[in-house]
PDB file of N, CA and C in Angstrom:
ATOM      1  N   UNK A   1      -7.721  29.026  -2.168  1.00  0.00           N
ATOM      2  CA  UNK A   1      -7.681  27.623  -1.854  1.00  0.00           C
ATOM      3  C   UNK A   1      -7.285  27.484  -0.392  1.00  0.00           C
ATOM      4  N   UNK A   2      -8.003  26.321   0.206  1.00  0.00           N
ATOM      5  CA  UNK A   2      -7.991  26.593   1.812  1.00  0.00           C
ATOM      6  C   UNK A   2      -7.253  24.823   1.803  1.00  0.00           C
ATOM      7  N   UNK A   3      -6.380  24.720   2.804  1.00  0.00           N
ATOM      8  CA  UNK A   3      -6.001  23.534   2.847  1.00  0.00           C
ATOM      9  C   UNK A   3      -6.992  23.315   4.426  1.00  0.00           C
ATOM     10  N   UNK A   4      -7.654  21.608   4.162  1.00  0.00           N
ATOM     11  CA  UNK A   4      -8.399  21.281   5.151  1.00  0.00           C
ATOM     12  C   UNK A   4      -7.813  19.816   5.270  1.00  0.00           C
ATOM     13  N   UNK A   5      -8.426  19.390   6.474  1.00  0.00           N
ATOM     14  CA  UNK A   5      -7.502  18.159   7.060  1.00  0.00           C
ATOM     15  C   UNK A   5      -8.860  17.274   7.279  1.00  0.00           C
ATOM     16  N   UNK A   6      -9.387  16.386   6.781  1.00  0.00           N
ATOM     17  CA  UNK A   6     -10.752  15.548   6.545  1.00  0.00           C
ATOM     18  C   UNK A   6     -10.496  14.084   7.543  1.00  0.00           C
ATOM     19  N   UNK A   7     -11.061  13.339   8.034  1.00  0.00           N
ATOM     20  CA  UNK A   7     -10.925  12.724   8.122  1.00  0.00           C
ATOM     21  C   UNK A   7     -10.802  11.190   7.012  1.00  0.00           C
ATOM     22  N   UNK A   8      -9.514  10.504   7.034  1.00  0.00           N
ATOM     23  CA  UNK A   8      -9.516   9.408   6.294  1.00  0.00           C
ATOM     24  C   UNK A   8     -10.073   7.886   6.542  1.00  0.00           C
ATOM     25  N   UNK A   9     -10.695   7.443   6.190  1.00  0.00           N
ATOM     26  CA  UNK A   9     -11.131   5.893   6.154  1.00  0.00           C
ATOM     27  C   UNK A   9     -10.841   5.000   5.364  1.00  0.00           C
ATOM     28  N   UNK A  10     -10.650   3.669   5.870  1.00  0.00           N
ATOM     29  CA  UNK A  10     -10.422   2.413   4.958  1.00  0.00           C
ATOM     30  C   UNK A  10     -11.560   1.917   4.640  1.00  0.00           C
ATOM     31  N   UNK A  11     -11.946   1.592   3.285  1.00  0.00           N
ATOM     32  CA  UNK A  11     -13.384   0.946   3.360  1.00  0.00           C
ATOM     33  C   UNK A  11     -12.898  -0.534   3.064  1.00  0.00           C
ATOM     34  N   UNK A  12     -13.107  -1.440   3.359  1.00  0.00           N
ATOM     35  CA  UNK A  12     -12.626  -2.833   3.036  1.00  0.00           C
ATOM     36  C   UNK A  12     -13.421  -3.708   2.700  1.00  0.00           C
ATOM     37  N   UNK A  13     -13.263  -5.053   2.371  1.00  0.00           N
ATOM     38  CA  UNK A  13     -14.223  -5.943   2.270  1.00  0.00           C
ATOM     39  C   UNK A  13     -13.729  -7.271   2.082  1.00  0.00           C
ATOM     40  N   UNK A  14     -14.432  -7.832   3.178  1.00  0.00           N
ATOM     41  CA  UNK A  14     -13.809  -8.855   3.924  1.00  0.00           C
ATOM     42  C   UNK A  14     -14.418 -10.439   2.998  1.00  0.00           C
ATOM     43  N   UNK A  15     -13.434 -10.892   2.654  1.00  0.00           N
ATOM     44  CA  UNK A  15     -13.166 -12.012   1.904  1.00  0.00           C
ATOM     45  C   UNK A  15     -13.425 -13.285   2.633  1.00  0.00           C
ATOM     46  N   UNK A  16     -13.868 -14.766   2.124  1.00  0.00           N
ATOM     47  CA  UNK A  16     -14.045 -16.159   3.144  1.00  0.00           C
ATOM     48  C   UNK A  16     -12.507 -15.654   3.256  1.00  0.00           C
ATOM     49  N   UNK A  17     -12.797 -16.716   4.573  1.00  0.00           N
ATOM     50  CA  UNK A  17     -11.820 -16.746   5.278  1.00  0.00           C
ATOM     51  C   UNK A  17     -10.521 -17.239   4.690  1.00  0.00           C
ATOM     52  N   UNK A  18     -10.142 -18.037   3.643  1.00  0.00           N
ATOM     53  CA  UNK A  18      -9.554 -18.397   2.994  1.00  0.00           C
ATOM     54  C   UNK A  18      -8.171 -17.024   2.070  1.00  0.00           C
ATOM     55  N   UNK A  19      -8.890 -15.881   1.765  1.00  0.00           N
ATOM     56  CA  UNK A  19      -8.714 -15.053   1.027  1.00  0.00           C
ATOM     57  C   UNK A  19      -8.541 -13.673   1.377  1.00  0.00           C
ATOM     58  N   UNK A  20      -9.026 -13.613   2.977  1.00  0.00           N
ATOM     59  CA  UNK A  20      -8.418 -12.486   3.824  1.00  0.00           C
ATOM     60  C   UNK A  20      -9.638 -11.188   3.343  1.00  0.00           C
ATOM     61  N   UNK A  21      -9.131  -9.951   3.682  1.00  0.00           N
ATOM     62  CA  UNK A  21      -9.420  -8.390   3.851  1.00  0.00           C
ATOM     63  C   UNK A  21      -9.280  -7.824   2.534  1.00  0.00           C
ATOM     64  N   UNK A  22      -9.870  -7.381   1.792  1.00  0.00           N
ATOM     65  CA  UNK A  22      -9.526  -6.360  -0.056  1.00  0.00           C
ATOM     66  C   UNK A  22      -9.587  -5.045   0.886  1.00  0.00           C
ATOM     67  N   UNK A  23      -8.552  -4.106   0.607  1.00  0.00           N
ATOM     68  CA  UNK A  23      -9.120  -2.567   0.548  1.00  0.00           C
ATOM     69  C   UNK A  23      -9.482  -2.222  -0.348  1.00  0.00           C
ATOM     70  N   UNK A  24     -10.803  -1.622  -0.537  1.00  0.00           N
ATOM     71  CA  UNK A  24     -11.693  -1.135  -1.852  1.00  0.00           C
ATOM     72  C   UNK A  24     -11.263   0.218  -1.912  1.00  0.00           C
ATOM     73  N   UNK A  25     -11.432   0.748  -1.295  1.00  0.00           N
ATOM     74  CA  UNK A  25     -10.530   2.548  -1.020  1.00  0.00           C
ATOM     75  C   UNK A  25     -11.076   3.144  -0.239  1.00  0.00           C
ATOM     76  N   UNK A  26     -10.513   4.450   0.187  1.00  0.00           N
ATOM     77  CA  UNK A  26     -10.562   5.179   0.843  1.00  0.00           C
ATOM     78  C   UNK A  26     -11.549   6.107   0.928  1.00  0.00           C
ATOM     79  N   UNK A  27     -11.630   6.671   2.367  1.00  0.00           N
ATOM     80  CA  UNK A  27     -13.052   7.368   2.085  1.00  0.00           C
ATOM     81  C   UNK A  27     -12.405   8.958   2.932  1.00  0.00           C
ATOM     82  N   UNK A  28     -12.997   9.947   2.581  1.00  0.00           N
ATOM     83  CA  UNK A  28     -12.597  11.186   3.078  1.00  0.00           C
ATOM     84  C   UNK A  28     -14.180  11.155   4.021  1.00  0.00           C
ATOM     85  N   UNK A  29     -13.790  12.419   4.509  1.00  0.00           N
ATOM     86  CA  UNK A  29     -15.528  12.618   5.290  1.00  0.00           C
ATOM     87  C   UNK A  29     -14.606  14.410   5.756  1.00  0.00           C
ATOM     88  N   UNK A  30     -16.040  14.788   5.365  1.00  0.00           N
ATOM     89  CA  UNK A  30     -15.595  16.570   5.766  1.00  0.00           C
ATOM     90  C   UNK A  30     -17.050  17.051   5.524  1.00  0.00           C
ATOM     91  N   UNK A  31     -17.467  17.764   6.762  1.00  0.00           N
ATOM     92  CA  UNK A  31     -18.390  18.136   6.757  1.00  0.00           C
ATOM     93  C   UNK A  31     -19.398  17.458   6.635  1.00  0.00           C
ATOM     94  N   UNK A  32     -19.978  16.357   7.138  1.00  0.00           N
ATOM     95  CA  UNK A  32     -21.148  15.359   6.969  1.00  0.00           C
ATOM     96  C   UNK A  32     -20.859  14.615   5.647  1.00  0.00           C
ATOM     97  N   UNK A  33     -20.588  14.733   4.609  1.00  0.00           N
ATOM     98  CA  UNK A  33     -20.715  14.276   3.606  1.00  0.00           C
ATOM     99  C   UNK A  33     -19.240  13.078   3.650  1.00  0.00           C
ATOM    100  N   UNK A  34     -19.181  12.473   2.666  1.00  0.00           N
ATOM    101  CA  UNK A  34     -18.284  11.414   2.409  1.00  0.00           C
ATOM    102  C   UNK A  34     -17.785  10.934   1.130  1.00  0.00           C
ATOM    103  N   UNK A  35     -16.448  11.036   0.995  1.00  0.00           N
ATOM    104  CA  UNK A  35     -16.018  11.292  -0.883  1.00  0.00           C
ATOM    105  C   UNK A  35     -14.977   9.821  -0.826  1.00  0.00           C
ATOM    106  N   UNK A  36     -15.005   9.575  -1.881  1.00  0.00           N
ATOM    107  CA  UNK A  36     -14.784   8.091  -2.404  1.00  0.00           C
ATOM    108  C   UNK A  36     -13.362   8.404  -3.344  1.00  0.00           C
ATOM    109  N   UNK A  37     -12.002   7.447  -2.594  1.00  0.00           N
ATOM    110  CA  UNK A  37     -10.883   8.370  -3.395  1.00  0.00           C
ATOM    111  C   UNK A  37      -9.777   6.940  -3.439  1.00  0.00           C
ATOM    112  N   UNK A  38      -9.116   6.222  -4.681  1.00  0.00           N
ATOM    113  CA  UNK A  38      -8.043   5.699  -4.429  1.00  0.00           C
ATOM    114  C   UNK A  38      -6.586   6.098  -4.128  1.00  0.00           C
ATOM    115  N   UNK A  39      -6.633   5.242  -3.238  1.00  0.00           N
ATOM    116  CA  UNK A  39      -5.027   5.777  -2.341  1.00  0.00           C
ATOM    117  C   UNK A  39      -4.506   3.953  -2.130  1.00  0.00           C
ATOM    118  N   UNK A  40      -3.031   4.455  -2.005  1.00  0.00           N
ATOM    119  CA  UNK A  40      -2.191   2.973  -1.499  1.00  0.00           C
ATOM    120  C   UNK A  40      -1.479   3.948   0.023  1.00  0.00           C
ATOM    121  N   UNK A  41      -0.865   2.609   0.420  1.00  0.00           N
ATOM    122  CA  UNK A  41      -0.468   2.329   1.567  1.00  0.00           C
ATOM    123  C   UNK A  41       0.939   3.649   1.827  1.00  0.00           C
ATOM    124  N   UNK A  42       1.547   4.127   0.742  1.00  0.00           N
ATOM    125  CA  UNK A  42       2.751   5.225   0.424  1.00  0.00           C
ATOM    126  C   UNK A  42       2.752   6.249  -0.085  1.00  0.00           C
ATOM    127  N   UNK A  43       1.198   6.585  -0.193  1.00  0.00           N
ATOM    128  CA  UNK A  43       0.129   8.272  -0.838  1.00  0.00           C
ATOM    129  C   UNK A  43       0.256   8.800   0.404  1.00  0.00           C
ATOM    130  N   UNK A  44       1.163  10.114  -0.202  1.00  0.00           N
ATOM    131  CA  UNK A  44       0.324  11.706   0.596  1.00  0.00           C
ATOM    132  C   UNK A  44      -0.418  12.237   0.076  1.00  0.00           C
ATOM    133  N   UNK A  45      -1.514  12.238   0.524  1.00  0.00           N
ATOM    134  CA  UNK A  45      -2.672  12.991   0.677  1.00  0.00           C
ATOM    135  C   UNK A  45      -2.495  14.393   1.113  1.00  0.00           C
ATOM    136  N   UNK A  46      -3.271  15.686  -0.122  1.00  0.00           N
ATOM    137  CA  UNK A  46      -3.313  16.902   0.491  1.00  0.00           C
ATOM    138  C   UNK A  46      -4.944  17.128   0.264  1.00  0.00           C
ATOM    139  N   UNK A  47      -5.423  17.628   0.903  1.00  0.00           N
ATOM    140  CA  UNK A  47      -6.758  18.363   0.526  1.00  0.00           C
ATOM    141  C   UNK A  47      -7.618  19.539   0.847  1.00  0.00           C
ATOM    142  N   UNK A  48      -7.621  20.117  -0.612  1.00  0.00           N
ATOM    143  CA  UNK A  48      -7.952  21.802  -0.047  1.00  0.00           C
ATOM    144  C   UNK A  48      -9.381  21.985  -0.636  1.00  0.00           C
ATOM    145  N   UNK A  49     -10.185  23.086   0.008  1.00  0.00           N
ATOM    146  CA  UNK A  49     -11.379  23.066  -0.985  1.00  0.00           C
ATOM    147  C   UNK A  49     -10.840  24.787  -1.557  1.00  0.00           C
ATOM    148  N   UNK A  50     -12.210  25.262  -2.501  1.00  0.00           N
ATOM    149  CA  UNK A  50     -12.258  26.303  -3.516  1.00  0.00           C
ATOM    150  C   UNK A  50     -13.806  26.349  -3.935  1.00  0.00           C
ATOM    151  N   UNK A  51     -14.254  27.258  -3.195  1.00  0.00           N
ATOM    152  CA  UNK A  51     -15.816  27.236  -3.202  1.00  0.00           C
ATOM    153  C   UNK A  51     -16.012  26.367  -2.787  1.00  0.00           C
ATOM    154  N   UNK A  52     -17.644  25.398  -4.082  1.00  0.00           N
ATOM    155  CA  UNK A  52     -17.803  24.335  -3.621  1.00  0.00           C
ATOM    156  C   UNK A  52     -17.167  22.920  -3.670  1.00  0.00           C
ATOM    157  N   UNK A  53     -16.153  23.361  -4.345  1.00  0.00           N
ATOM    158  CA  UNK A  53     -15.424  22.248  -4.702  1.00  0.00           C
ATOM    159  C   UNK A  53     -14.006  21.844  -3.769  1.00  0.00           C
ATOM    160  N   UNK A  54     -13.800  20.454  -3.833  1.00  0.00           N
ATOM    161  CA  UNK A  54     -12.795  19.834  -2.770  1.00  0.00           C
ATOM    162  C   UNK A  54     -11.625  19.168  -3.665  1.00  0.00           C
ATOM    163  N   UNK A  55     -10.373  19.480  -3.542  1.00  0.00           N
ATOM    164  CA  UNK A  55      -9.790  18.993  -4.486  1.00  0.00           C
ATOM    165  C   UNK A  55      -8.429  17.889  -3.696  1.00  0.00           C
ATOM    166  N   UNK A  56      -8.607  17.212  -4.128  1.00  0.00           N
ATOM    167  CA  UNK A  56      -7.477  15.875  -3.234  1.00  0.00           C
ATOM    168  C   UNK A  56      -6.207  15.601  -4.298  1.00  0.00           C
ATOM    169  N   UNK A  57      -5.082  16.284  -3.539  1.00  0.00           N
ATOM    170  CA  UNK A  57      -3.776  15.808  -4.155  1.00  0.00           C
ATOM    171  C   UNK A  57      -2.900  14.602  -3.400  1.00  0.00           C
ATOM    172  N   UNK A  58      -3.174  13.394  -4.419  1.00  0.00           N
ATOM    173  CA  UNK A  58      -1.786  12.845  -3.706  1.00  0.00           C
ATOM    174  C   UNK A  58      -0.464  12.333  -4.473  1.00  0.00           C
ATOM    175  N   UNK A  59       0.616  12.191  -3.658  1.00  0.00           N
ATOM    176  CA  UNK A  59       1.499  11.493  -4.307  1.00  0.00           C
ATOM    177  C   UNK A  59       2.133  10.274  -3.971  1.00  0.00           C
ATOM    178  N   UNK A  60       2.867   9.555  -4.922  1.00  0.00           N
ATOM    179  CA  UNK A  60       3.101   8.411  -3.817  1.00  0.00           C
ATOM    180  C   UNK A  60       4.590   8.367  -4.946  1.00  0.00           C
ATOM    181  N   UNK A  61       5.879   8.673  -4.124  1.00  0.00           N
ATOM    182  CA  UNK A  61       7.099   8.675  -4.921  1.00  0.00           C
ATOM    183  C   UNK A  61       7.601   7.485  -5.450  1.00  0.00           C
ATOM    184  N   UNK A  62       7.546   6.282  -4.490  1.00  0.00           N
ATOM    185  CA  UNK A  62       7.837   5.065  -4.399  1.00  0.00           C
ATOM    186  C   UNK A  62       7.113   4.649  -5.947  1.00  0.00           C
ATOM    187  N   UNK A  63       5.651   5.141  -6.343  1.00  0.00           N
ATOM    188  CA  UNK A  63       5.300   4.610  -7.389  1.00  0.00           C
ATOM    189  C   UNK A  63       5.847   5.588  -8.863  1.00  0.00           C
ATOM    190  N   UNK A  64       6.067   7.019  -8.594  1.00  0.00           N
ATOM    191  CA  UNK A  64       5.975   8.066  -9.202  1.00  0.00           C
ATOM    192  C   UNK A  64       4.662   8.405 -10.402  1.00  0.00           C
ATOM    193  N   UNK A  65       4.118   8.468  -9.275  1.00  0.00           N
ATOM    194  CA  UNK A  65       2.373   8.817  -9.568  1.00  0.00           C
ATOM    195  C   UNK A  65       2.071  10.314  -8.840  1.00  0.00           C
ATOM    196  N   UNK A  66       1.395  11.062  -9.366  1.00  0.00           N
ATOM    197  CA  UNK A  66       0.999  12.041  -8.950  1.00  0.00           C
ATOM    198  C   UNK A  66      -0.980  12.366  -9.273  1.00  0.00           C
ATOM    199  N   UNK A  67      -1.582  12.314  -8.519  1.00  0.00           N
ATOM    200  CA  UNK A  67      -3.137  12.450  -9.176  1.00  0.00           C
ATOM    201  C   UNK A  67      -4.004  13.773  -8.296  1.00  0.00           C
ATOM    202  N   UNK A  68      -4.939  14.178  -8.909  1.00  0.00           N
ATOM    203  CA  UNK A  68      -5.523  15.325  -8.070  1.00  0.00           C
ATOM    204  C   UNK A  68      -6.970  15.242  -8.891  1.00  0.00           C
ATOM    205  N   UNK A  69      -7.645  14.307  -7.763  1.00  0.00           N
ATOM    206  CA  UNK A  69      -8.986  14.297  -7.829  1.00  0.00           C
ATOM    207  C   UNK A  69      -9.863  15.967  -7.674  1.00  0.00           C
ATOM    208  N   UNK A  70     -10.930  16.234  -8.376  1.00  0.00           N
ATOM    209  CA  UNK A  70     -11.595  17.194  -8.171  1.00  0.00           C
ATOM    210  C   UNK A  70     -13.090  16.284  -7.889  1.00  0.00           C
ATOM    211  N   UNK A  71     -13.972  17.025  -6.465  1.00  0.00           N
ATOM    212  CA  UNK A  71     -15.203  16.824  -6.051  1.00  0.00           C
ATOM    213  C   UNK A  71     -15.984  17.899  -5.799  1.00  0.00           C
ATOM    214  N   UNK A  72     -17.026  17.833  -6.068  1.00  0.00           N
ATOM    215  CA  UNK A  72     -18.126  18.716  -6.020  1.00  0.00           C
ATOM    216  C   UNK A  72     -19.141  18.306  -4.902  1.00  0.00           C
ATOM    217  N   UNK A  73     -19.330  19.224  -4.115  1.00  0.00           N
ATOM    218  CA  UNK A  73     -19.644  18.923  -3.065  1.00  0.00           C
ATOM    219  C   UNK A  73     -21.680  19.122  -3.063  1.00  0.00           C
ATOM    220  N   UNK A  74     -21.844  17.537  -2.660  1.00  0.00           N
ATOM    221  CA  UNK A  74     -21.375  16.578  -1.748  1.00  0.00           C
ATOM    222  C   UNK A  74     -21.203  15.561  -2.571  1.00  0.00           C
ATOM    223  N   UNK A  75     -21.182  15.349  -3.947  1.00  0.00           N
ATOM    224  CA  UNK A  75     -21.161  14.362  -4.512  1.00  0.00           C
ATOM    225  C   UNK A  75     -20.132  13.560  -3.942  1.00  0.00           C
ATOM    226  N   UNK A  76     -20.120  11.738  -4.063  1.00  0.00           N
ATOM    227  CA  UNK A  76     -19.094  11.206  -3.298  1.00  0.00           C
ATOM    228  C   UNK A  76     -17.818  10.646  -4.114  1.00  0.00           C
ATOM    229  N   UNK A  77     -18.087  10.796  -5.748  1.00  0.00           N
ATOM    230  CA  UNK A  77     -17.012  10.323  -6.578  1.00  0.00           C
ATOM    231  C   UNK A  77     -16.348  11.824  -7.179  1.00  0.00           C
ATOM    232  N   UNK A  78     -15.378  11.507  -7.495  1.00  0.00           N
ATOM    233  CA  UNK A  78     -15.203  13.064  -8.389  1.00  0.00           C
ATOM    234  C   UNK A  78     -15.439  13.162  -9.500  1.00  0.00           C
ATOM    235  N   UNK A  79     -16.075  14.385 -10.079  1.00  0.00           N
ATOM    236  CA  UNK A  79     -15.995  14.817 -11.244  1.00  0.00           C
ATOM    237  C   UNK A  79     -14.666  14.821 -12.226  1.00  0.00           C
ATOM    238  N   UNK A  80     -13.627  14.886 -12.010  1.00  0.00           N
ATOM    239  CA  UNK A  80     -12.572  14.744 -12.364  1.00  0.00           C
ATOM    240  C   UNK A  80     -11.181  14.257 -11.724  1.00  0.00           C
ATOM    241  N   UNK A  81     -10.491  13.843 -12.807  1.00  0.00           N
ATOM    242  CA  UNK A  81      -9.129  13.557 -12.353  1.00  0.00           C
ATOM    243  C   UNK A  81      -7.623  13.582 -13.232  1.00  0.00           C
ATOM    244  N   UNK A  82      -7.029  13.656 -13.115  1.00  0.00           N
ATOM    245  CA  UNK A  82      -5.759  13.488 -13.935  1.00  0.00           C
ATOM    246  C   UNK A  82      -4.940  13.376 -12.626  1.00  0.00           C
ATOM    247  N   UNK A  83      -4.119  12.306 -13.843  1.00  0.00           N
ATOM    248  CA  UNK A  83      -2.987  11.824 -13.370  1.00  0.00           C
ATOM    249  C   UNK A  83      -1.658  11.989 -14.052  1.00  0.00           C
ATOM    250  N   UNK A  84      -0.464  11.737 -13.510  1.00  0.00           N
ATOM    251  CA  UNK A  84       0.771  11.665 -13.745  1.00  0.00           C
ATOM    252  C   UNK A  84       1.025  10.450 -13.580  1.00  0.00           C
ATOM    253  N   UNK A  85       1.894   9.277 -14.360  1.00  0.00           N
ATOM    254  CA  UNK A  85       2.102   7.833 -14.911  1.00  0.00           C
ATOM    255  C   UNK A  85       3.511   7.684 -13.935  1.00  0.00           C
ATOM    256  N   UNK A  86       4.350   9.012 -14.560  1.00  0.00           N
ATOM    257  CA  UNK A  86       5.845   8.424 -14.279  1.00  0.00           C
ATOM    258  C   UNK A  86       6.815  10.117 -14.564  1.00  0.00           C
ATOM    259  N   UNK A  87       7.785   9.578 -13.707  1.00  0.00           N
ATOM    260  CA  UNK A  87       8.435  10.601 -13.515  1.00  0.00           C
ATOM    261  C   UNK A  87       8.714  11.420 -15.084  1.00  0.00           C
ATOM    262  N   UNK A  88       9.092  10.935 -15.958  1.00  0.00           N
ATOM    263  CA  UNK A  88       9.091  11.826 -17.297  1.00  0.00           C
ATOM    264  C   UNK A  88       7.708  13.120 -17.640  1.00  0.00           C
ATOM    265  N   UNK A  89       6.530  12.472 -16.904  1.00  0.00           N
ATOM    266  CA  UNK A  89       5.233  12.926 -17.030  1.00  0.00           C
ATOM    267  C   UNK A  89       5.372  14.117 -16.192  1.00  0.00           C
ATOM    268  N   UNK A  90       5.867  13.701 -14.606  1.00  0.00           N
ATOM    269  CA  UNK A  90       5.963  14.686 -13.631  1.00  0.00           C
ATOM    270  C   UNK A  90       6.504  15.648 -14.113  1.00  0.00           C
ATOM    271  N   UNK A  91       7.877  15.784 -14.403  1.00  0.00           N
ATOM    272  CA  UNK A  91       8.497  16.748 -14.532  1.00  0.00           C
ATOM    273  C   UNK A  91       8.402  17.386 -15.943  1.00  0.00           C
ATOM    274  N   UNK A  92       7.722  16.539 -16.776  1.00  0.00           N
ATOM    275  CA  UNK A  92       6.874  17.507 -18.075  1.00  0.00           C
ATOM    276  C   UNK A  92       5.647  18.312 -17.740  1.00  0.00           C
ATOM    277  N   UNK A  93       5.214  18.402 -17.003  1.00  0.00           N
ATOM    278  CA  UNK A  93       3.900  19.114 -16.162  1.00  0.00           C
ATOM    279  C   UNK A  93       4.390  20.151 -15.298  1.00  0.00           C
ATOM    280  N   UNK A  94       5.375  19.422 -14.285  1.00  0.00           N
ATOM    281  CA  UNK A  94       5.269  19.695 -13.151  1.00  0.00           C
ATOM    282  C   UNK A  94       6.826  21.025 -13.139  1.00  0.00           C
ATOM    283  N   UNK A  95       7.364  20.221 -13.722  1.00  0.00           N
ATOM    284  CA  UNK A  95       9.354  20.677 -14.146  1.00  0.00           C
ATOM    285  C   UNK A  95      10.047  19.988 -13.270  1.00  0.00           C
ATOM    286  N   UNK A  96      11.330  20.099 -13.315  1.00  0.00           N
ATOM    287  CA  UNK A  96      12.374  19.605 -12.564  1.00  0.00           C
ATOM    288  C   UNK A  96      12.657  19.269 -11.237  1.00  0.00           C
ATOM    289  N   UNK A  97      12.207  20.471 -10.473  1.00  0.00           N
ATOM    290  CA  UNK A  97      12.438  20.786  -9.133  1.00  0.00           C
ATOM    291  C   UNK A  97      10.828  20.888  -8.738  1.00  0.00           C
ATOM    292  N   UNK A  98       9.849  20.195  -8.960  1.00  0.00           N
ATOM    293  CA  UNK A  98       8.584  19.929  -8.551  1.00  0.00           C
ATOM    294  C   UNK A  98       9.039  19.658  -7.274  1.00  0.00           C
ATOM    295  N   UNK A  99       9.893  18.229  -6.757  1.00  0.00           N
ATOM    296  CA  UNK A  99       9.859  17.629  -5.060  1.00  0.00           C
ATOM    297  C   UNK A  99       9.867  19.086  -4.156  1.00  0.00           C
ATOM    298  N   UNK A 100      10.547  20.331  -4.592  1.00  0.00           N
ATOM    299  CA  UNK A 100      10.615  21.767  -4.085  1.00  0.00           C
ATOM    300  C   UNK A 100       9.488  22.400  -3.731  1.00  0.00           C
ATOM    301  N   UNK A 101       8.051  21.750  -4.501  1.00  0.00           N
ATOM    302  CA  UNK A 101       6.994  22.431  -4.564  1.00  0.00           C
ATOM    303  C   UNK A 101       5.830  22.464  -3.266  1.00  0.00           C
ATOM    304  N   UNK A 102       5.376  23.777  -3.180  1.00  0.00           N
ATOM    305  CA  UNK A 102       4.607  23.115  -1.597  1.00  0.00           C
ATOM    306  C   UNK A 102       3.366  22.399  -2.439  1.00  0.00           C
ATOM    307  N   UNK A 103       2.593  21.777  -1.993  1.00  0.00           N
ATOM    308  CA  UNK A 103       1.390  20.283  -2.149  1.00  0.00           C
ATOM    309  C   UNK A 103       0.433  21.667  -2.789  1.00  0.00           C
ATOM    310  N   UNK A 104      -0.242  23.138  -2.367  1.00  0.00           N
ATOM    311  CA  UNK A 104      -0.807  24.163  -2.916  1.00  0.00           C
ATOM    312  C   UNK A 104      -0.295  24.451  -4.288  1.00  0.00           C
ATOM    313  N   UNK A 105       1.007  24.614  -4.403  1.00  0.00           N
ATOM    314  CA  UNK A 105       1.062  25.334  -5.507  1.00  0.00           C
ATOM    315  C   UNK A 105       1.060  23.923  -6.872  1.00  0.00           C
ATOM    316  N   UNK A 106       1.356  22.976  -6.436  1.00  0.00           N
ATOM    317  CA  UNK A 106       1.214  21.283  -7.104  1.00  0.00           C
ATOM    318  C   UNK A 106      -0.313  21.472  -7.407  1.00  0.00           C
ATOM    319  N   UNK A 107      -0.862  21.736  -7.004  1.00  0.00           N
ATOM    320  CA  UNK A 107      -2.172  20.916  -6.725  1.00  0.00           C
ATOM    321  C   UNK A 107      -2.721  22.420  -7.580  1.00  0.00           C
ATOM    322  N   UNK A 108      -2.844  23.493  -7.690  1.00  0.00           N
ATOM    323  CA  UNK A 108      -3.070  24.781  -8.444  1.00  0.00           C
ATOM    324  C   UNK A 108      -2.646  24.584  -9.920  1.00  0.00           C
ATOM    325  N   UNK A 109      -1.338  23.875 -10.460  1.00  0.00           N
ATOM    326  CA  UNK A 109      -0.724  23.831 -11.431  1.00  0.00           C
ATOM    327  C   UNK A 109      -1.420  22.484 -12.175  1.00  0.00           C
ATOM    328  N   UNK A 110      -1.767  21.463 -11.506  1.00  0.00           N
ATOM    329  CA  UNK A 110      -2.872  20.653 -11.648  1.00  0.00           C
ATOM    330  C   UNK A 110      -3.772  21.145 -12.352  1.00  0.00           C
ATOM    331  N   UNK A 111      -4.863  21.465 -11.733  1.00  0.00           N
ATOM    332  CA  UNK A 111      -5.892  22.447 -11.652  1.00  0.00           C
ATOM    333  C   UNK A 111      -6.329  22.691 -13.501  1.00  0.00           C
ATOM    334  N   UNK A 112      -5.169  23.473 -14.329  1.00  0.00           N
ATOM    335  CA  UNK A 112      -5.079  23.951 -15.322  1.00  0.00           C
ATOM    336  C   UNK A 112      -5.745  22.414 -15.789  1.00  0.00           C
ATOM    337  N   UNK A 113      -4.912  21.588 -15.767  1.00  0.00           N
ATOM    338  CA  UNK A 113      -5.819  20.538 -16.838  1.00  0.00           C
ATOM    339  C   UNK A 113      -6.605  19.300 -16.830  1.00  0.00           C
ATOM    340  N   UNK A 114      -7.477  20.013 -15.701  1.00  0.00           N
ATOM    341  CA  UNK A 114      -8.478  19.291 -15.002  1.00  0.00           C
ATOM    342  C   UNK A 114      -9.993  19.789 -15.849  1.00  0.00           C
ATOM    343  N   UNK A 115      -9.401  20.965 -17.058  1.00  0.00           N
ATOM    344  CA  UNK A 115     -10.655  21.393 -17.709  1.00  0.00           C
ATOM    345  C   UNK A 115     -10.363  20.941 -19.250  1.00  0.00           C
TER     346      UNK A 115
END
């Protein structure tokens, strides 16, 4: 697993004027292609590929959410995903001392039940 650094985008969509800016989500771009991923404003984002596949971990503590999209390249949605709800979830997956964990070995331990 190779950790790569993609460029991130906001895709938005702009509302009458009345009702302002929606962010629809985020867009990765790596290598010509362009992958379609929800994120908020307090997600870390990791993303490594494995062959052809690109796998996006983020977390966002503030919510205690943990998710790790899997993409197949170049498709732009992923083939898969799982998530973590809430900290009871985390640390039933993840264990105790997960915050200890580097974003690779998180995102590997993932992995397992993404099949």
């Amino acid at each position: 697993m190779e950790r790569i650094n993609p460029k991130i985008r906001l895709l938005t969509y702009q509302h009458p004027s009345e009702t302002g800016t929606e962010v629809v989500a985020l867009i990765l771009e790596h290598r010509g292609n362009n992958y379609h991923l929800e994120g908020g404003t307090k997600d870390i984002i990791h993303v490594f590929t494995a062959g052809a596949a690109i796998y996006v971990l983020t977390i966002n503590k503030a919510r205690s959410t943990i998710r790790l999209y899997a993409y197949m390249t170049p498709e732009p949605d992923p083939i898969n995903l799982f998530v973590l709800h809430d900290n009871r979830q985390i640390r039933e997956y993840l264990g105790s001392k997960w915050e200890n964990m580097k974003p690779e070995a998180i995102a590997i331990k993932l992995m397992e039940y993404l099949i």
